[in-house]
PDB file of N, CA and C in Angstrom:
ATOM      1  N   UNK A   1     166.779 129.531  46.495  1.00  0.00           N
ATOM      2  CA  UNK A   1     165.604 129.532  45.642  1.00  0.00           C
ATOM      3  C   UNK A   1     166.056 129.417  44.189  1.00  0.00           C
ATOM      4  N   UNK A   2     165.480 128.321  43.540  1.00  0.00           N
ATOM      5  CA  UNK A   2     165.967 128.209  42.266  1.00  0.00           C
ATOM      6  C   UNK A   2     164.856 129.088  41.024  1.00  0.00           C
ATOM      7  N   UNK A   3     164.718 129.527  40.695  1.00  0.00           N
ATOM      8  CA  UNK A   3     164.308 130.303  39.032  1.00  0.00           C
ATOM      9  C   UNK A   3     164.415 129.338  38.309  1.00  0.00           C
ATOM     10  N   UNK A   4     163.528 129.591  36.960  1.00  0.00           N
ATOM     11  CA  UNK A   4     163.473 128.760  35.804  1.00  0.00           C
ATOM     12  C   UNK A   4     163.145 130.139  34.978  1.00  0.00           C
ATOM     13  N   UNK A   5     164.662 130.326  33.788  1.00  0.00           N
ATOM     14  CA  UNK A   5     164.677 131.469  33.023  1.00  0.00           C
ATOM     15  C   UNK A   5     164.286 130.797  31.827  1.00  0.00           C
ATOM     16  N   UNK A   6     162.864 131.525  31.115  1.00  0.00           N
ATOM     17  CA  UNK A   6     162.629 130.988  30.167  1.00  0.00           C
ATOM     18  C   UNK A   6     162.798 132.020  28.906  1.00  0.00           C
ATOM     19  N   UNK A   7     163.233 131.502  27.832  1.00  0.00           N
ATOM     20  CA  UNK A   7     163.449 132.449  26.523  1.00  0.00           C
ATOM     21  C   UNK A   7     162.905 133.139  26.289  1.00  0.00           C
ATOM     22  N   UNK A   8     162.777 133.884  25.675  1.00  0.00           N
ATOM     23  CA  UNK A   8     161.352 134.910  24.857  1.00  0.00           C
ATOM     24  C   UNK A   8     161.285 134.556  23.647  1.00  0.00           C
ATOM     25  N   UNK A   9     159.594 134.499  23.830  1.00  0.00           N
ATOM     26  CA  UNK A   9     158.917 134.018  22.762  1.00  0.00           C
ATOM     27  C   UNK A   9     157.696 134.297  22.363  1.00  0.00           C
ATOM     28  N   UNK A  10     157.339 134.631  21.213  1.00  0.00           N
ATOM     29  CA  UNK A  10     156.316 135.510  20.681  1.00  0.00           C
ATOM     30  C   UNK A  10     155.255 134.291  19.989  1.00  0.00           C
ATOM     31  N   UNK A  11     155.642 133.002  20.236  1.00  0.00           N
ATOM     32  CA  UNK A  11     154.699 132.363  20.208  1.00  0.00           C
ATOM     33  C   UNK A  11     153.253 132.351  21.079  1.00  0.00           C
ATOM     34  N   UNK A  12     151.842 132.098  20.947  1.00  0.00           N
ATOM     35  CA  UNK A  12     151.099 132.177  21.499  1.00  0.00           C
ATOM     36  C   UNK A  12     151.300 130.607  22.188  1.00  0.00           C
ATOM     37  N   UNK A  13     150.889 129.822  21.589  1.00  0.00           N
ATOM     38  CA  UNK A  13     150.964 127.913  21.948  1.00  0.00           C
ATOM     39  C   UNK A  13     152.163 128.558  22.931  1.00  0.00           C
ATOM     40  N   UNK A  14     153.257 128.349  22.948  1.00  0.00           N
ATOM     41  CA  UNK A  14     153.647 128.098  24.122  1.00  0.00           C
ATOM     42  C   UNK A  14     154.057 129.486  25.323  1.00  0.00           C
ATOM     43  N   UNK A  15     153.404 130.438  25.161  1.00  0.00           N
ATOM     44  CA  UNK A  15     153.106 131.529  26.116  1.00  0.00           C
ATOM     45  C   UNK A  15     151.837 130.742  26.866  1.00  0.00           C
ATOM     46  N   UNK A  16     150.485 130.289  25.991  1.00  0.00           N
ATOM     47  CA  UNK A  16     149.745 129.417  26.539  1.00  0.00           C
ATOM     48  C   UNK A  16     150.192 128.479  27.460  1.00  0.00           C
ATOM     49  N   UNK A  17     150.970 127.431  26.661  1.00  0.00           N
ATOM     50  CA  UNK A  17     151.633 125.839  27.457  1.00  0.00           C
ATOM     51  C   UNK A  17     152.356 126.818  28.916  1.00  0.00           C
ATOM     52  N   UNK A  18     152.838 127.612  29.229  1.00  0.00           N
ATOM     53  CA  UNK A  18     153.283 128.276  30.422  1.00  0.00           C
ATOM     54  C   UNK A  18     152.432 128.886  31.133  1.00  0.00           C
ATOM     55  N   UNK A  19     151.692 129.091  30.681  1.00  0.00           N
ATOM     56  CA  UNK A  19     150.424 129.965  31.730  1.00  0.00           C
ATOM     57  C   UNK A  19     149.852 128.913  32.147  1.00  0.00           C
ATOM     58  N   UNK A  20     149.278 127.568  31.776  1.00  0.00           N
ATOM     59  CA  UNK A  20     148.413 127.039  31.781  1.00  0.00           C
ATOM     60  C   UNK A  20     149.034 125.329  32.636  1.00  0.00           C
ATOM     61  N   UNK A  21     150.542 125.423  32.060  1.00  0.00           N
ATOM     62  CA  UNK A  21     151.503 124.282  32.649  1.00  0.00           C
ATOM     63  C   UNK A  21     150.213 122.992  32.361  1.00  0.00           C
ATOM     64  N   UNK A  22     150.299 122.102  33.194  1.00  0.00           N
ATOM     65  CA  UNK A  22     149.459 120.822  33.211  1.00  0.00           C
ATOM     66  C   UNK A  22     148.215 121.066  33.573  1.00  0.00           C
ATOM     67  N   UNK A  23     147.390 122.295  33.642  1.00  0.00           N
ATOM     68  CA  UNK A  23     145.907 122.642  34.208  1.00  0.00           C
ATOM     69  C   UNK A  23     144.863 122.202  32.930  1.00  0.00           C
ATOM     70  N   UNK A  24     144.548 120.957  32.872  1.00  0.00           N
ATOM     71  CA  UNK A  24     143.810 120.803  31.475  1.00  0.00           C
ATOM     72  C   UNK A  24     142.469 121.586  31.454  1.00  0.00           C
ATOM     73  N   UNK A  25     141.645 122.108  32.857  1.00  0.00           N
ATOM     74  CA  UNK A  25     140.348 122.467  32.954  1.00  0.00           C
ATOM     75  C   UNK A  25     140.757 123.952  32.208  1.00  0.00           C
ATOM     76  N   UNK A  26     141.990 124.554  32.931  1.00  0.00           N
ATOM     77  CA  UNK A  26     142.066 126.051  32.276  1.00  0.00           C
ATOM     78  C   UNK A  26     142.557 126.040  30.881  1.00  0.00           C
ATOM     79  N   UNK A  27     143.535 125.248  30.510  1.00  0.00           N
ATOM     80  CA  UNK A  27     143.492 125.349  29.042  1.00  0.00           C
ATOM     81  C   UNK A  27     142.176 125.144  28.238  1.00  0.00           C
ATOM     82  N   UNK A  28     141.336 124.102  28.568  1.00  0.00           N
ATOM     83  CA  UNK A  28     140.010 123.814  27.958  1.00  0.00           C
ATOM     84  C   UNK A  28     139.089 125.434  27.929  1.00  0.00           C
ATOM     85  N   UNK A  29     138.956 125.848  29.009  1.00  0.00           N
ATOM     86  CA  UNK A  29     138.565 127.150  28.978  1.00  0.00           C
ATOM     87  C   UNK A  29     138.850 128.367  28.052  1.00  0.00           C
ATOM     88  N   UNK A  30     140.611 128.067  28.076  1.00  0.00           N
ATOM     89  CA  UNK A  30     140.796 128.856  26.985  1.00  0.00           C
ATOM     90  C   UNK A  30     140.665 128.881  25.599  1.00  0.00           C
ATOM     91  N   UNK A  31     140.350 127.237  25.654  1.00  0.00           N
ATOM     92  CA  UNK A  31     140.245 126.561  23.584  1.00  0.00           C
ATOM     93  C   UNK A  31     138.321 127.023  24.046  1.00  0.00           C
ATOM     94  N   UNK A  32     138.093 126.877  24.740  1.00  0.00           N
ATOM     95  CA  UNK A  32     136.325 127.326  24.416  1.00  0.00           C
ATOM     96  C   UNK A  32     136.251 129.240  24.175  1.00  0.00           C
ATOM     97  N   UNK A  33     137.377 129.637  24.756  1.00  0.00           N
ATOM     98  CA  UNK A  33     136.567 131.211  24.606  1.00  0.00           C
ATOM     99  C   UNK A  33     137.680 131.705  23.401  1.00  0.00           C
ATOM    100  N   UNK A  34     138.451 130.932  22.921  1.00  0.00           N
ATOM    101  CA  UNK A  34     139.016 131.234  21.692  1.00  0.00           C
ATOM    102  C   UNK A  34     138.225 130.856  20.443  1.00  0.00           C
ATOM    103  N   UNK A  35     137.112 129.784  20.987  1.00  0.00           N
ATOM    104  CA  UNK A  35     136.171 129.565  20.002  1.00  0.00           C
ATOM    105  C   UNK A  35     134.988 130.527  20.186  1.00  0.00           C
ATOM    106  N   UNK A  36     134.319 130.736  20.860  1.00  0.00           N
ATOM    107  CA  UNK A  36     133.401 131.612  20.919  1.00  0.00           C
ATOM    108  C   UNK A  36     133.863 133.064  20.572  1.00  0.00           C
ATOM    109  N   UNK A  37     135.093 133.681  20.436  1.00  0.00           N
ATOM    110  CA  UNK A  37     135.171 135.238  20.630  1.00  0.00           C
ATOM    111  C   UNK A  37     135.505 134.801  18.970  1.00  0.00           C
ATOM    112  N   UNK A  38     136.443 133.867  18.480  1.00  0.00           N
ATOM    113  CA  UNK A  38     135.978 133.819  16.656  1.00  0.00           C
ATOM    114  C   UNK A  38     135.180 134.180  16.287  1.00  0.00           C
ATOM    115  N   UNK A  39     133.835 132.775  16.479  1.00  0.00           N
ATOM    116  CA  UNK A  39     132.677 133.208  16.025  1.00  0.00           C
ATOM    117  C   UNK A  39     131.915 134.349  16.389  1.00  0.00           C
ATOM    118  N   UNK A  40     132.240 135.394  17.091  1.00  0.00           N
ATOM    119  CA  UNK A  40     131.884 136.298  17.215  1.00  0.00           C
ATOM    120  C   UNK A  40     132.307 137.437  16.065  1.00  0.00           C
ATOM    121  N   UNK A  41     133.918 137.522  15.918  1.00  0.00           N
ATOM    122  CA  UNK A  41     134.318 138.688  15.249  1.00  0.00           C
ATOM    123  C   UNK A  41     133.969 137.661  13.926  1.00  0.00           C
ATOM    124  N   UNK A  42     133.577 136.543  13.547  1.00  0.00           N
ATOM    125  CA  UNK A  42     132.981 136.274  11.685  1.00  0.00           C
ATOM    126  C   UNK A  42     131.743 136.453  11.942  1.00  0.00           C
ATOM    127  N   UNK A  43     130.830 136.575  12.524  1.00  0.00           N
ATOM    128  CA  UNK A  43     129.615 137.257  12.652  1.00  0.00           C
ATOM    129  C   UNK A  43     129.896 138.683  11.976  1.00  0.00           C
ATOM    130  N   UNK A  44     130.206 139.410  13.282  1.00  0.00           N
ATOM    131  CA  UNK A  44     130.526 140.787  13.039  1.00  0.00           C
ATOM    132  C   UNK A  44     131.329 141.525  11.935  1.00  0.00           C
ATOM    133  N   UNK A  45     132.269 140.366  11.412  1.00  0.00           N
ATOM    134  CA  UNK A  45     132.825 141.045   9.865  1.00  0.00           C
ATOM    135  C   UNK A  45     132.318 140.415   9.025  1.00  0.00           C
ATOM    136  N   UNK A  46     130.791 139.832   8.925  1.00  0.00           N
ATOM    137  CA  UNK A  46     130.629 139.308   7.716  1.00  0.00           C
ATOM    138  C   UNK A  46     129.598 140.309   7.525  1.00  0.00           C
ATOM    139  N   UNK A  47     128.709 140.676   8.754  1.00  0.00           N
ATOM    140  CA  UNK A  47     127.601 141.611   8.932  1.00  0.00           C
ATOM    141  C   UNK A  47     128.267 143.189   8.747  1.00  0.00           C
ATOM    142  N   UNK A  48     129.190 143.300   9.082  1.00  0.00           N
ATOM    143  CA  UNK A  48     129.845 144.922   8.252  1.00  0.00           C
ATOM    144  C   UNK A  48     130.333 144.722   6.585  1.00  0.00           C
ATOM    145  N   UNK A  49     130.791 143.341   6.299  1.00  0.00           N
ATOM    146  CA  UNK A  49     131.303 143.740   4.861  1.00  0.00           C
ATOM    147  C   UNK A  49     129.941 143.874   3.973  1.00  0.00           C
ATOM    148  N   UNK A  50     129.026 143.252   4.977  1.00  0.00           N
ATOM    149  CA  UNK A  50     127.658 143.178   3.798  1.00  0.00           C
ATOM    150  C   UNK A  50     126.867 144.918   4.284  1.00  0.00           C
ATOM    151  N   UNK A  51     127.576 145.457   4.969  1.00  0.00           N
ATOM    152  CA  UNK A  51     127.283 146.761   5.368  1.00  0.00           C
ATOM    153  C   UNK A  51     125.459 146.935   5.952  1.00  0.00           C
ATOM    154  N   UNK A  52     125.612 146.132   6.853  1.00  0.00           N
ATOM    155  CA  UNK A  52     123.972 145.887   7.493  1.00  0.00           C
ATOM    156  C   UNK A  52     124.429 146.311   8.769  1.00  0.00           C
ATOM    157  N   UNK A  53     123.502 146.925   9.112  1.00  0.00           N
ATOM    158  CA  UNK A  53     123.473 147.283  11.246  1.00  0.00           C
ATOM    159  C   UNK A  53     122.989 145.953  11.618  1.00  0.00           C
ATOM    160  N   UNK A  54     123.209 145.945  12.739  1.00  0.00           N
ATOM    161  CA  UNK A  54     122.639 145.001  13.727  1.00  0.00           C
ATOM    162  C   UNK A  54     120.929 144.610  13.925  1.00  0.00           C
ATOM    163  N   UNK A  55     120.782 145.803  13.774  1.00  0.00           N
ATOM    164  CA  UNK A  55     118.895 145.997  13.230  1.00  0.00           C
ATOM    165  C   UNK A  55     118.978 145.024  12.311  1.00  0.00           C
ATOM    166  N   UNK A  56     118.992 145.751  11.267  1.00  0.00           N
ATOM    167  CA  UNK A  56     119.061 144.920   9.415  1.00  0.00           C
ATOM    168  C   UNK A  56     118.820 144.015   9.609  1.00  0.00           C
ATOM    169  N   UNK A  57     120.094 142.946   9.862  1.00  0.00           N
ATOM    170  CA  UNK A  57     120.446 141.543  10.021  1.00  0.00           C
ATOM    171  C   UNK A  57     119.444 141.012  11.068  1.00  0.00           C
ATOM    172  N   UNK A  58     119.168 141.871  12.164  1.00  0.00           N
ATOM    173  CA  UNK A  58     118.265 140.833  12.789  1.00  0.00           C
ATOM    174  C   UNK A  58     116.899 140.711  12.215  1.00  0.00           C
ATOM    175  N   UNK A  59     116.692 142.326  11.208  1.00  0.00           N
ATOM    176  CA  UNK A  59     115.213 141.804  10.719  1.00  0.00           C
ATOM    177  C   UNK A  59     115.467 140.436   9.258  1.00  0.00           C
ATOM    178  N   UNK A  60     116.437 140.382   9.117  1.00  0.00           N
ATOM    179  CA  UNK A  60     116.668 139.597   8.345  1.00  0.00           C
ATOM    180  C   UNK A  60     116.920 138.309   8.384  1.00  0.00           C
ATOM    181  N   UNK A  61     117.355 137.822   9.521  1.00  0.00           N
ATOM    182  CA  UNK A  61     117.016 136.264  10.412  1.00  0.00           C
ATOM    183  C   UNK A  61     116.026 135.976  10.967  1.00  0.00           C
ATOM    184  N   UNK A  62     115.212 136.812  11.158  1.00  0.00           N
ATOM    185  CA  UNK A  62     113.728 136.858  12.037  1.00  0.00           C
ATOM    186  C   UNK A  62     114.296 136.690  13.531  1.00  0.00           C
ATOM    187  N   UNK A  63     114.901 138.005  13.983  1.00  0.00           N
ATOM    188  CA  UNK A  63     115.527 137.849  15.894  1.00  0.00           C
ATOM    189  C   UNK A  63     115.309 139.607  15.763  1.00  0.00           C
ATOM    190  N   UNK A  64     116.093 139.692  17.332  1.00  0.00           N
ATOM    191  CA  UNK A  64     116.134 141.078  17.642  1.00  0.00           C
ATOM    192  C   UNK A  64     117.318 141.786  17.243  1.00  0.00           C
ATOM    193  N   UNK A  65     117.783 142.551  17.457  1.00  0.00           N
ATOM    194  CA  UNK A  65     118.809 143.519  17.352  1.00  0.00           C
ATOM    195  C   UNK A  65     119.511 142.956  18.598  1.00  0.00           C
ATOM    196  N   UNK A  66     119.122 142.930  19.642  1.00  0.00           N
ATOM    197  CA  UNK A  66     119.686 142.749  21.197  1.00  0.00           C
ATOM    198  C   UNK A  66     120.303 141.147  20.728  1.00  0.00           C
ATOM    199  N   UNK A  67     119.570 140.504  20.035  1.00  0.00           N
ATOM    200  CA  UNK A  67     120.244 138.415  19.895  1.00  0.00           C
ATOM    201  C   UNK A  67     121.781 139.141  19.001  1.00  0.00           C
ATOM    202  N   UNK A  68     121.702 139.808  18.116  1.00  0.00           N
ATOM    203  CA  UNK A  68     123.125 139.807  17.083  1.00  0.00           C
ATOM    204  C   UNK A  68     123.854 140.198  17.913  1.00  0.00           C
ATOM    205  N   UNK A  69     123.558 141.610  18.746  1.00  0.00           N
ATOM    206  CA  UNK A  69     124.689 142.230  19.659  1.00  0.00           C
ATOM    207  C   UNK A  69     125.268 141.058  20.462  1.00  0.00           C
ATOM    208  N   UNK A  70     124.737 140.484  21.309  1.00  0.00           N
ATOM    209  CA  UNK A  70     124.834 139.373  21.977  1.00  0.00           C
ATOM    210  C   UNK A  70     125.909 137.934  21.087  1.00  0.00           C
ATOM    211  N   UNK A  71     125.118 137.984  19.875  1.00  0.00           N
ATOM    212  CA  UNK A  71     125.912 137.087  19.105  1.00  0.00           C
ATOM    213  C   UNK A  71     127.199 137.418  18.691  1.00  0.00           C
ATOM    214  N   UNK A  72     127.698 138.957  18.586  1.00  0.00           N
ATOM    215  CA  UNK A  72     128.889 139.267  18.122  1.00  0.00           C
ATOM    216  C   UNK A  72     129.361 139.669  19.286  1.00  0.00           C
ATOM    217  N   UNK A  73     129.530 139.125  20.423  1.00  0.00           N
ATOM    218  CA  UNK A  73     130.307 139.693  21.766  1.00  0.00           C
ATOM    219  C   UNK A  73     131.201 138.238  22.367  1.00  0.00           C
ATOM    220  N   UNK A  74     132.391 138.862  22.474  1.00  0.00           N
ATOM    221  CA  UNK A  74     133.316 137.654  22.787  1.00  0.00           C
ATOM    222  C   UNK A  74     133.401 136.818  23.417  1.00  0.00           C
ATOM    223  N   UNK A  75     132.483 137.359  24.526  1.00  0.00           N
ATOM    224  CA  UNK A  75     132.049 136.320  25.983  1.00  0.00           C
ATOM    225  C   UNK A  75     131.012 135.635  25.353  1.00  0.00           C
ATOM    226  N   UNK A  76     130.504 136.013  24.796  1.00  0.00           N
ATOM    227  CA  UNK A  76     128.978 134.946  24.086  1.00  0.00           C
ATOM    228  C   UNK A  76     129.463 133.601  24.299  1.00  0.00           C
ATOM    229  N   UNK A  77     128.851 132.576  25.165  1.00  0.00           N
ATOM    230  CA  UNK A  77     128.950 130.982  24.612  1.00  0.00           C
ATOM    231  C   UNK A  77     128.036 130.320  24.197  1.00  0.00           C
ATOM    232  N   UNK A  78     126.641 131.395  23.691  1.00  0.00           N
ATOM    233  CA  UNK A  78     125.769 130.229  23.538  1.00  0.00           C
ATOM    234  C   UNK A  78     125.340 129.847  22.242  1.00  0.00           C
ATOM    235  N   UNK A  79     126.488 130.057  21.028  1.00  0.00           N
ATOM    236  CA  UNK A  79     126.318 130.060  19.672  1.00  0.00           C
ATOM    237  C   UNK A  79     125.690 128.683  19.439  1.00  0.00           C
ATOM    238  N   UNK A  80     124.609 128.861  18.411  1.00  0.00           N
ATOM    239  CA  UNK A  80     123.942 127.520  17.850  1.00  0.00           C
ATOM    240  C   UNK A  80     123.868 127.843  16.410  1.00  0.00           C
ATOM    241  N   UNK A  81     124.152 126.220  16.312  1.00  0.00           N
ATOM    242  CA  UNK A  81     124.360 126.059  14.621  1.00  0.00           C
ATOM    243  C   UNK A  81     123.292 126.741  13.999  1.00  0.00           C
ATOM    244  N   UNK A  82     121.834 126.352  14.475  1.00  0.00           N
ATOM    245  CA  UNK A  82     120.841 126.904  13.715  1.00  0.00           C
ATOM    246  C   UNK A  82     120.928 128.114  13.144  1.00  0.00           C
ATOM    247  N   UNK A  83     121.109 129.100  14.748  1.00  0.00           N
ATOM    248  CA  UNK A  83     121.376 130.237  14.269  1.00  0.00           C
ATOM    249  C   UNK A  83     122.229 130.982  13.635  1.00  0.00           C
ATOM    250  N   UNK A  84     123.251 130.004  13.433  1.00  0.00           N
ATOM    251  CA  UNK A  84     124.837 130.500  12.761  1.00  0.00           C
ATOM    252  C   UNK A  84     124.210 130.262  11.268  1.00  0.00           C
ATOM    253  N   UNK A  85     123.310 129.084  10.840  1.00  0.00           N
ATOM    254  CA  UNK A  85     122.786 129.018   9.595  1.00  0.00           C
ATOM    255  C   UNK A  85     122.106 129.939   9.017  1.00  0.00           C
ATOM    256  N   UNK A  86     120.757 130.510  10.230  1.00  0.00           N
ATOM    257  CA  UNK A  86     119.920 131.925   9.547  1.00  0.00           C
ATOM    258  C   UNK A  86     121.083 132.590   9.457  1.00  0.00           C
ATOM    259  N   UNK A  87     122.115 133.071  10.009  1.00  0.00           N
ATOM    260  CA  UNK A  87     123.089 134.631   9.608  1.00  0.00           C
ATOM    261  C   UNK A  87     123.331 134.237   8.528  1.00  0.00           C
ATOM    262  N   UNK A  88     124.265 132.821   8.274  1.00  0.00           N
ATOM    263  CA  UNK A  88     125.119 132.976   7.150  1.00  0.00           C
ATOM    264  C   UNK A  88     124.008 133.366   5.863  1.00  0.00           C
ATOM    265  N   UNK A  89     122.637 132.135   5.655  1.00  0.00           N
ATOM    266  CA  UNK A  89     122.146 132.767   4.842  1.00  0.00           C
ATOM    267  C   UNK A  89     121.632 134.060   4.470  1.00  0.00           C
ATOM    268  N   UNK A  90     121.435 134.370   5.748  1.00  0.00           N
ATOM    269  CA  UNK A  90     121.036 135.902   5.818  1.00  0.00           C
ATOM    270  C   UNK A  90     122.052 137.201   4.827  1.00  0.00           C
ATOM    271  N   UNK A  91     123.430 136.500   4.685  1.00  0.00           N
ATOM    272  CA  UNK A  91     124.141 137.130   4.307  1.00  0.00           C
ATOM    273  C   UNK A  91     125.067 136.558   3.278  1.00  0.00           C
ATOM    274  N   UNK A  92     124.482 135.733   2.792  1.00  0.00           N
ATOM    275  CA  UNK A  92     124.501 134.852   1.592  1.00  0.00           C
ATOM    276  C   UNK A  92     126.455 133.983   1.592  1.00  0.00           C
ATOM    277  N   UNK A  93     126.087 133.319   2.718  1.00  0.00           N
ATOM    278  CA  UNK A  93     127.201 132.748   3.570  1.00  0.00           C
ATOM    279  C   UNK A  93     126.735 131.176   3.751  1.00  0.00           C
ATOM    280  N   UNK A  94     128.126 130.441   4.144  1.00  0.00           N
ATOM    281  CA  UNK A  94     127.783 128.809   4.289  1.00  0.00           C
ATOM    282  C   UNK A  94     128.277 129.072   5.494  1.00  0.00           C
ATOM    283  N   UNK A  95     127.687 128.094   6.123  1.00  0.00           N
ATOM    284  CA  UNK A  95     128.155 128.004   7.490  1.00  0.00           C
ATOM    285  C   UNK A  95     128.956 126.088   7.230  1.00  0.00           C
ATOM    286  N   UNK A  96     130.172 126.129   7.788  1.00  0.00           N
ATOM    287  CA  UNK A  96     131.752 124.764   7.892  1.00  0.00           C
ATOM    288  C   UNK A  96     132.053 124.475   9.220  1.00  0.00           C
ATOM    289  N   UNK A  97     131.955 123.358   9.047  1.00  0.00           N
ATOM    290  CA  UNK A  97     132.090 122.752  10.601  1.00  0.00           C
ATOM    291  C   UNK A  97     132.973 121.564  10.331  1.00  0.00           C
ATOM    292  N   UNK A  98     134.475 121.845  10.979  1.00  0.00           N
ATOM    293  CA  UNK A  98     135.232 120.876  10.983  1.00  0.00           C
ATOM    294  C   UNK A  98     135.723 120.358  12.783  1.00  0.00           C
ATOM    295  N   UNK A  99     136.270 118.992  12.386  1.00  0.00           N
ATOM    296  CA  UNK A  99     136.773 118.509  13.580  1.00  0.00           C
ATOM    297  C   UNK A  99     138.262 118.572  13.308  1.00  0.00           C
ATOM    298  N   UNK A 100     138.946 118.764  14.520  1.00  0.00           N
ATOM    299  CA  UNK A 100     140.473 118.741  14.132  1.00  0.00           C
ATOM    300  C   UNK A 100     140.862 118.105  15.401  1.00  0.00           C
ATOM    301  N   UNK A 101     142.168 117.553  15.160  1.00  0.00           N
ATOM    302  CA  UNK A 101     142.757 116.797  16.159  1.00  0.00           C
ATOM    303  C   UNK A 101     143.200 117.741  17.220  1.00  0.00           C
ATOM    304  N   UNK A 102     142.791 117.684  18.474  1.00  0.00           N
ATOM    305  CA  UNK A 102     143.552 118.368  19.621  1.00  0.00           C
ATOM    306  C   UNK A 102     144.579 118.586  19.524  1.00  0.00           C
ATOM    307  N   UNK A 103     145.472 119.651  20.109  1.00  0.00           N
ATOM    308  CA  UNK A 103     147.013 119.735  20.328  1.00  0.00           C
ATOM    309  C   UNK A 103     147.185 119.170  21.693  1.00  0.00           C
ATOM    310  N   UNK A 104     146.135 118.670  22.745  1.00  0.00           N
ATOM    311  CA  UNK A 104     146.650 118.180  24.153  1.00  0.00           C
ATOM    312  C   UNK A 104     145.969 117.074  24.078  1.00  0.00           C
ATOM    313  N   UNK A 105     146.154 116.131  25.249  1.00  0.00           N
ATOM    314  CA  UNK A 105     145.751 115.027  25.377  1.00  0.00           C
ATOM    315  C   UNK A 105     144.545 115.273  26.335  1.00  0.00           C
ATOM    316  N   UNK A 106     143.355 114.726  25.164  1.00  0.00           N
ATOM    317  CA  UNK A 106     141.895 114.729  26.359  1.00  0.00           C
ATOM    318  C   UNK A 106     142.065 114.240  27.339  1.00  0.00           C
ATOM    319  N   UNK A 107     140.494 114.343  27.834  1.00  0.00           N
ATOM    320  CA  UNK A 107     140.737 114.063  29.797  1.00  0.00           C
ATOM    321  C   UNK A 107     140.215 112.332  29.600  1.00  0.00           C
TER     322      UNK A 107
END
């Protein structure tokens, strides 16, 4: 039985590239919930530095308390621009939307 001893490395990218080897569906999975659990914790630290509860802010977008909780939770995938627009203004924020080149080759 042959082994493959690999270095140690405190890189994430390629702790990723090894977990994930050639599985493009599971890496994709992981670039989507690395995007969604972001926008979750800049929700949630933009809504504490402006020192608002979850209440506050939602009376302040016109939503519930239950939509922000929801919006600042890592599993959340169902972020929409719109609503990323009421927060930011809500909290006197721009909401930036860039495209960047993949690090893998699409499907």
């Amino acid at each position: 039985m042959t082994t493959t001893k690999h270095r140690k490395t405190s890189s994430a990218r390629r702790i990723l590239g090894r977990i994930t080897g050639a599985n493009p569906k599971l890496r994709e999975s992981i670039e989507a919930h690395k995007l969604d659990s972001g926008v979750a914790e800049m929700i949630l630290a933009a809504r504490e530095k402006a020192g608002l509860t979850q209440t506050q802010l939602a009376k302040l977008v016109g939503t519930t308390q239950s939509v922000i909780s929801r919006l600042e939770h890592a599993d959340y995938a169902g972020h929409s621009l719109s609503m990323l627009r009421r927060i930011a203004e809500a909290l006197n924020h721009r909401v930036e939307v860039r495209l960047v080149a993949a690090s893998f080759t699409p499907r």
